[in-house]
N, C-alpha and C. Protein backbone atom coordinates (compact mmCIF):
# COMPACT_ATOMS: atom_id res chain seq x y z
N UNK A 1 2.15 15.05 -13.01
CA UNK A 1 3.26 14.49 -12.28
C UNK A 1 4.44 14.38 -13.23
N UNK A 2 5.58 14.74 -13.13
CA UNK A 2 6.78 14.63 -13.72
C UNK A 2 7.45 13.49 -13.69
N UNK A 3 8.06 13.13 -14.77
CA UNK A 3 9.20 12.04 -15.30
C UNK A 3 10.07 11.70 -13.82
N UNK A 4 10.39 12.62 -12.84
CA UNK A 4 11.03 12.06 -11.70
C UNK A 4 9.99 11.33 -10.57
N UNK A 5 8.96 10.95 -10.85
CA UNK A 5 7.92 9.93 -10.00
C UNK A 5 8.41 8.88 -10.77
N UNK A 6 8.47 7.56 -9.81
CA UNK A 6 9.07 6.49 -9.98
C UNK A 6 7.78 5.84 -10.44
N UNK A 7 7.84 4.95 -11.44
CA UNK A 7 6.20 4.31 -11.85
C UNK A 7 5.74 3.36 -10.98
N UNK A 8 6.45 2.77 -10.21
CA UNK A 8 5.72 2.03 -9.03
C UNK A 8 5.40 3.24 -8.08
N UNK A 9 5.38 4.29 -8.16
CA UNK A 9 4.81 5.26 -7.33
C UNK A 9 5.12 4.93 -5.48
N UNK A 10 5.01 3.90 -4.83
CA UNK A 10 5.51 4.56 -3.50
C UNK A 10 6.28 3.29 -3.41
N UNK A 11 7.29 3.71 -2.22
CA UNK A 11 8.07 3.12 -1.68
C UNK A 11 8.12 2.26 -0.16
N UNK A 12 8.56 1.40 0.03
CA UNK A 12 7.98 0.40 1.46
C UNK A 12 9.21 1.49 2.76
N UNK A 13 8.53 1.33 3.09
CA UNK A 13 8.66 2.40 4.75
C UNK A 13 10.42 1.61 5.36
N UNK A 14 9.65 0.23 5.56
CA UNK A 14 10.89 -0.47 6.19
C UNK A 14 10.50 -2.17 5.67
N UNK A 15 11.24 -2.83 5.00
CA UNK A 15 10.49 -4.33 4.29
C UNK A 15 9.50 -3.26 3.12
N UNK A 16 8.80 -4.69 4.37
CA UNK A 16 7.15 -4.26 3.60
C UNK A 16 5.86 -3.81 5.14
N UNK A 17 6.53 -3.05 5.78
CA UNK A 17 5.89 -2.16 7.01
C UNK A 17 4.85 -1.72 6.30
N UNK A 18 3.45 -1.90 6.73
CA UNK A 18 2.05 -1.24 6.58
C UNK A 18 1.67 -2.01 4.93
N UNK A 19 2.44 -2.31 4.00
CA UNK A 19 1.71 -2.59 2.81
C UNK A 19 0.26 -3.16 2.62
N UNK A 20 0.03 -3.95 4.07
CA UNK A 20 -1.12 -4.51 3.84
C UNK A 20 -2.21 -3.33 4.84
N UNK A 21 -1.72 -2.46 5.25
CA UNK A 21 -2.51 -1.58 5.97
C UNK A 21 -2.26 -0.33 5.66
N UNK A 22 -1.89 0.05 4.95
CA UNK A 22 -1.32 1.88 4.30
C UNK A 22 -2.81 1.78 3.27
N UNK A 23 -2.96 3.28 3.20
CA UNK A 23 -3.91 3.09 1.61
C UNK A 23 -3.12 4.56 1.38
N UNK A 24 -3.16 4.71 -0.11
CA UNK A 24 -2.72 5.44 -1.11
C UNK A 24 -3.35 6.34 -2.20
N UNK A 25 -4.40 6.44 -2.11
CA UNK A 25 -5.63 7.34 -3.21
C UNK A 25 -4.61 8.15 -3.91
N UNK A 26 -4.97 7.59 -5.31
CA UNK A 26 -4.45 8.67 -6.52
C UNK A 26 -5.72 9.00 -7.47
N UNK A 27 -5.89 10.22 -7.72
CA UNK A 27 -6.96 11.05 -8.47
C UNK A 27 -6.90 11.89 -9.35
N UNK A 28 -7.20 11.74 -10.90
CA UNK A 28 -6.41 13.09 -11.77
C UNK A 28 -5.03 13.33 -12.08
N UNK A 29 -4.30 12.33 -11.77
CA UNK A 29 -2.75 12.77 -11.81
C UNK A 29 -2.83 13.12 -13.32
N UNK A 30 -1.63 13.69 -13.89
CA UNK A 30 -1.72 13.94 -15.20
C UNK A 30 -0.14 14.22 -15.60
N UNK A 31 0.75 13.36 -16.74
CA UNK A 31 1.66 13.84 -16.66
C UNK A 31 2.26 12.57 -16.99
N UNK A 32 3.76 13.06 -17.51
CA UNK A 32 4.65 11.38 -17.50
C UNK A 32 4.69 10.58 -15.94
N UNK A 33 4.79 10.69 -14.80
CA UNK A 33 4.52 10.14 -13.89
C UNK A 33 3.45 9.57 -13.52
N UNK A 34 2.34 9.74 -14.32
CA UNK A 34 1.06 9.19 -14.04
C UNK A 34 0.94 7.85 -14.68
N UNK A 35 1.31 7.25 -14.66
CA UNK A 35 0.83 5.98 -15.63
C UNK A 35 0.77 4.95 -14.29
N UNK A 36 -0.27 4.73 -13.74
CA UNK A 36 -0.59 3.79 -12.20
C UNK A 36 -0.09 2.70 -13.38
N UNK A 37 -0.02 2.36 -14.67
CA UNK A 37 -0.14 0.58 -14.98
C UNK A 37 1.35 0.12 -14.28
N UNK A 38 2.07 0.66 -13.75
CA UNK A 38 3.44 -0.04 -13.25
C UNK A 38 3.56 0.22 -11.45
N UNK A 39 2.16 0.62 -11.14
CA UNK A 39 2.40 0.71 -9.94
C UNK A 39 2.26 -0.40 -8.81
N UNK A 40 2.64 0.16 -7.62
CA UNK A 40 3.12 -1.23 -6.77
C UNK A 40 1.72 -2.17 -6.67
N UNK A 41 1.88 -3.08 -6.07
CA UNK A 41 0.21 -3.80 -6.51
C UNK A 41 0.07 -4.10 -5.09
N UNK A 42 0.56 -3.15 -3.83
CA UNK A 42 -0.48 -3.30 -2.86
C UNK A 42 -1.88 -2.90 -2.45
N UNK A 43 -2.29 -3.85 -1.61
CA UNK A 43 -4.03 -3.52 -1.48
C UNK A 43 -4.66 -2.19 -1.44
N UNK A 44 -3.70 -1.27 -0.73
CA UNK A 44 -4.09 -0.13 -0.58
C UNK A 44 -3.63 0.67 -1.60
N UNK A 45 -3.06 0.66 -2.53
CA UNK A 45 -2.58 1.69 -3.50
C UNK A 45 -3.47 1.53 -4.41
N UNK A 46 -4.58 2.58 -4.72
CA UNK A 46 -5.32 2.30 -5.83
C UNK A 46 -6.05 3.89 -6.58
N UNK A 47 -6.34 4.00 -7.30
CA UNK A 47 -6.89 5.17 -8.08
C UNK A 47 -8.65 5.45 -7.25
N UNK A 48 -8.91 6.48 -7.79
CA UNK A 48 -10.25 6.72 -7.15
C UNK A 48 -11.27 7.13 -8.62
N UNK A 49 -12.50 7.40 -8.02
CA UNK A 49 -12.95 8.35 -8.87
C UNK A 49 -13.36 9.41 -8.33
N UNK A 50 -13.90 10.07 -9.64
CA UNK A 50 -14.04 11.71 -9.49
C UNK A 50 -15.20 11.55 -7.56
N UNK A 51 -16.19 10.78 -8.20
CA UNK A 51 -17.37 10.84 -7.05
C UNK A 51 -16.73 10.42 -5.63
N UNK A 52 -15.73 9.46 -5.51
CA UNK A 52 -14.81 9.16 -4.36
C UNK A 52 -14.35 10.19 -3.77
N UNK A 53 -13.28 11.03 -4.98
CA UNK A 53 -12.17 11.78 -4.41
C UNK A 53 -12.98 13.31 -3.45
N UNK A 54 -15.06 13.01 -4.22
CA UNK A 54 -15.51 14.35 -3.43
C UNK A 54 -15.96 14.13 -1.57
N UNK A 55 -15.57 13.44 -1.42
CA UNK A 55 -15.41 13.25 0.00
C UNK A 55 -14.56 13.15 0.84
N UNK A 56 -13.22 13.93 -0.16
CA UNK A 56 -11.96 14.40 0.22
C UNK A 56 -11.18 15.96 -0.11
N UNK A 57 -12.38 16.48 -0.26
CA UNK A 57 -12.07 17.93 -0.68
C UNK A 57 -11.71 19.12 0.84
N UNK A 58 -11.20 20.41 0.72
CA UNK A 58 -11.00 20.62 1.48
C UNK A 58 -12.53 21.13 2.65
N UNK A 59 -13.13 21.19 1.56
CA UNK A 59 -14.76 21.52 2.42
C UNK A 59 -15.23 20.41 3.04
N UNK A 60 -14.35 19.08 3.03
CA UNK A 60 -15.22 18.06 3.77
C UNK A 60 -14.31 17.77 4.68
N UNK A 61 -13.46 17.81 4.40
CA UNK A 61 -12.42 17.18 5.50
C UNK A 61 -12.19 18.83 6.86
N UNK A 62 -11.83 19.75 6.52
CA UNK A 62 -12.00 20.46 7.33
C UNK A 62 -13.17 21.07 7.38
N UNK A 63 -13.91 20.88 7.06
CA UNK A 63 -14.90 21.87 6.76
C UNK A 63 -15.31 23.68 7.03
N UNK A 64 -13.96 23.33 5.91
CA UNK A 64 -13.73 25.28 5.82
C UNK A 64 -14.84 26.10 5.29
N UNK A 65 -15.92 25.62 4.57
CA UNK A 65 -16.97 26.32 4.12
C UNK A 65 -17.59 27.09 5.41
N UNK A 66 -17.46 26.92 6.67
CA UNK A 66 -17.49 27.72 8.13
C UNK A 66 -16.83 28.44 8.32
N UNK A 67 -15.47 28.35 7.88
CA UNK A 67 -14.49 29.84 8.61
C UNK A 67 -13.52 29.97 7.45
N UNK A 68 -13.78 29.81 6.24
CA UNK A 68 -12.32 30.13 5.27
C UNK A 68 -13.56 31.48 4.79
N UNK A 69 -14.68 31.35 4.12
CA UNK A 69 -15.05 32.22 3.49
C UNK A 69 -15.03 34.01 4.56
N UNK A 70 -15.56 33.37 6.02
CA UNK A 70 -15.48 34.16 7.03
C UNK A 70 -13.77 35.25 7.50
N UNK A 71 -12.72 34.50 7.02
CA UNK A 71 -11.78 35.33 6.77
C UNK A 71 -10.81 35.47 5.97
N UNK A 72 -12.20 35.20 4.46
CA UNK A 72 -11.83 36.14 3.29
C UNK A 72 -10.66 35.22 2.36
N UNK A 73 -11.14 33.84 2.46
CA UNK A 73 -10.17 33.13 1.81
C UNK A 73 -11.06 32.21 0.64
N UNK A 74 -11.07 32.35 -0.44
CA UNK A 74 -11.69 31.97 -1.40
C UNK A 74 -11.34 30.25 -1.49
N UNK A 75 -12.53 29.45 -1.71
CA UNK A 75 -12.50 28.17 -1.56
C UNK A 75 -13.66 28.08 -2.74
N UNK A 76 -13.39 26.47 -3.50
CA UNK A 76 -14.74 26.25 -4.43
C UNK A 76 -15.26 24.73 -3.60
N UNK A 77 -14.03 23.86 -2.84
CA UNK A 77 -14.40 22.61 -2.36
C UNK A 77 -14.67 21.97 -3.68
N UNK A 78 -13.95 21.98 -4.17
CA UNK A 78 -14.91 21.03 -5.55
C UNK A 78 -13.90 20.19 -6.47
N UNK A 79 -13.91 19.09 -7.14
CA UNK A 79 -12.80 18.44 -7.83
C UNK A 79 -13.05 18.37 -9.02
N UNK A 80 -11.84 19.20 -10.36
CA UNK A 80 -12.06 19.04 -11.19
C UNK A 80 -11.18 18.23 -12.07
């Protein structure tokens, strides 16, 4: 993530609209923008781990391992 990500990382919609009901998963970021220690401290904004973030890959959520390989579109589903 680049120096232009703000270190509180997100911004309130309208007030504070959804803060207590938004969630935010950050995973692997890497970069001057990554430093979560200044980020906003609502409930839902929080880091994951590796074993979390694998139940958000594209093989689970769509579950393209059915029709991406079928037309020839290379997928690993996997988080590294």
């Amino acid at each position: 993530m680049g120096d232009f990500i703000d270190p509180e990382g997100f911004i309130s919609f309208k007030e504070n609209f959804a803060q207590d009901t938004c969630i935010c998963y950050e995973y692997g970021n890497h970069g001057p923008g990554s430093n979560r220690g200044k980020r906003v401290k609502w409930s839902g904004a929080k880091g994951m781990s590796k074993a979390q973030a694998q139940a958000y890959t594209v093989s689970k959520l769509l579950k393209s391992d059915q029709f991406l390989d079928d037309v020839g579109i290379p997928q690993a589903g996997l988080i590294y």
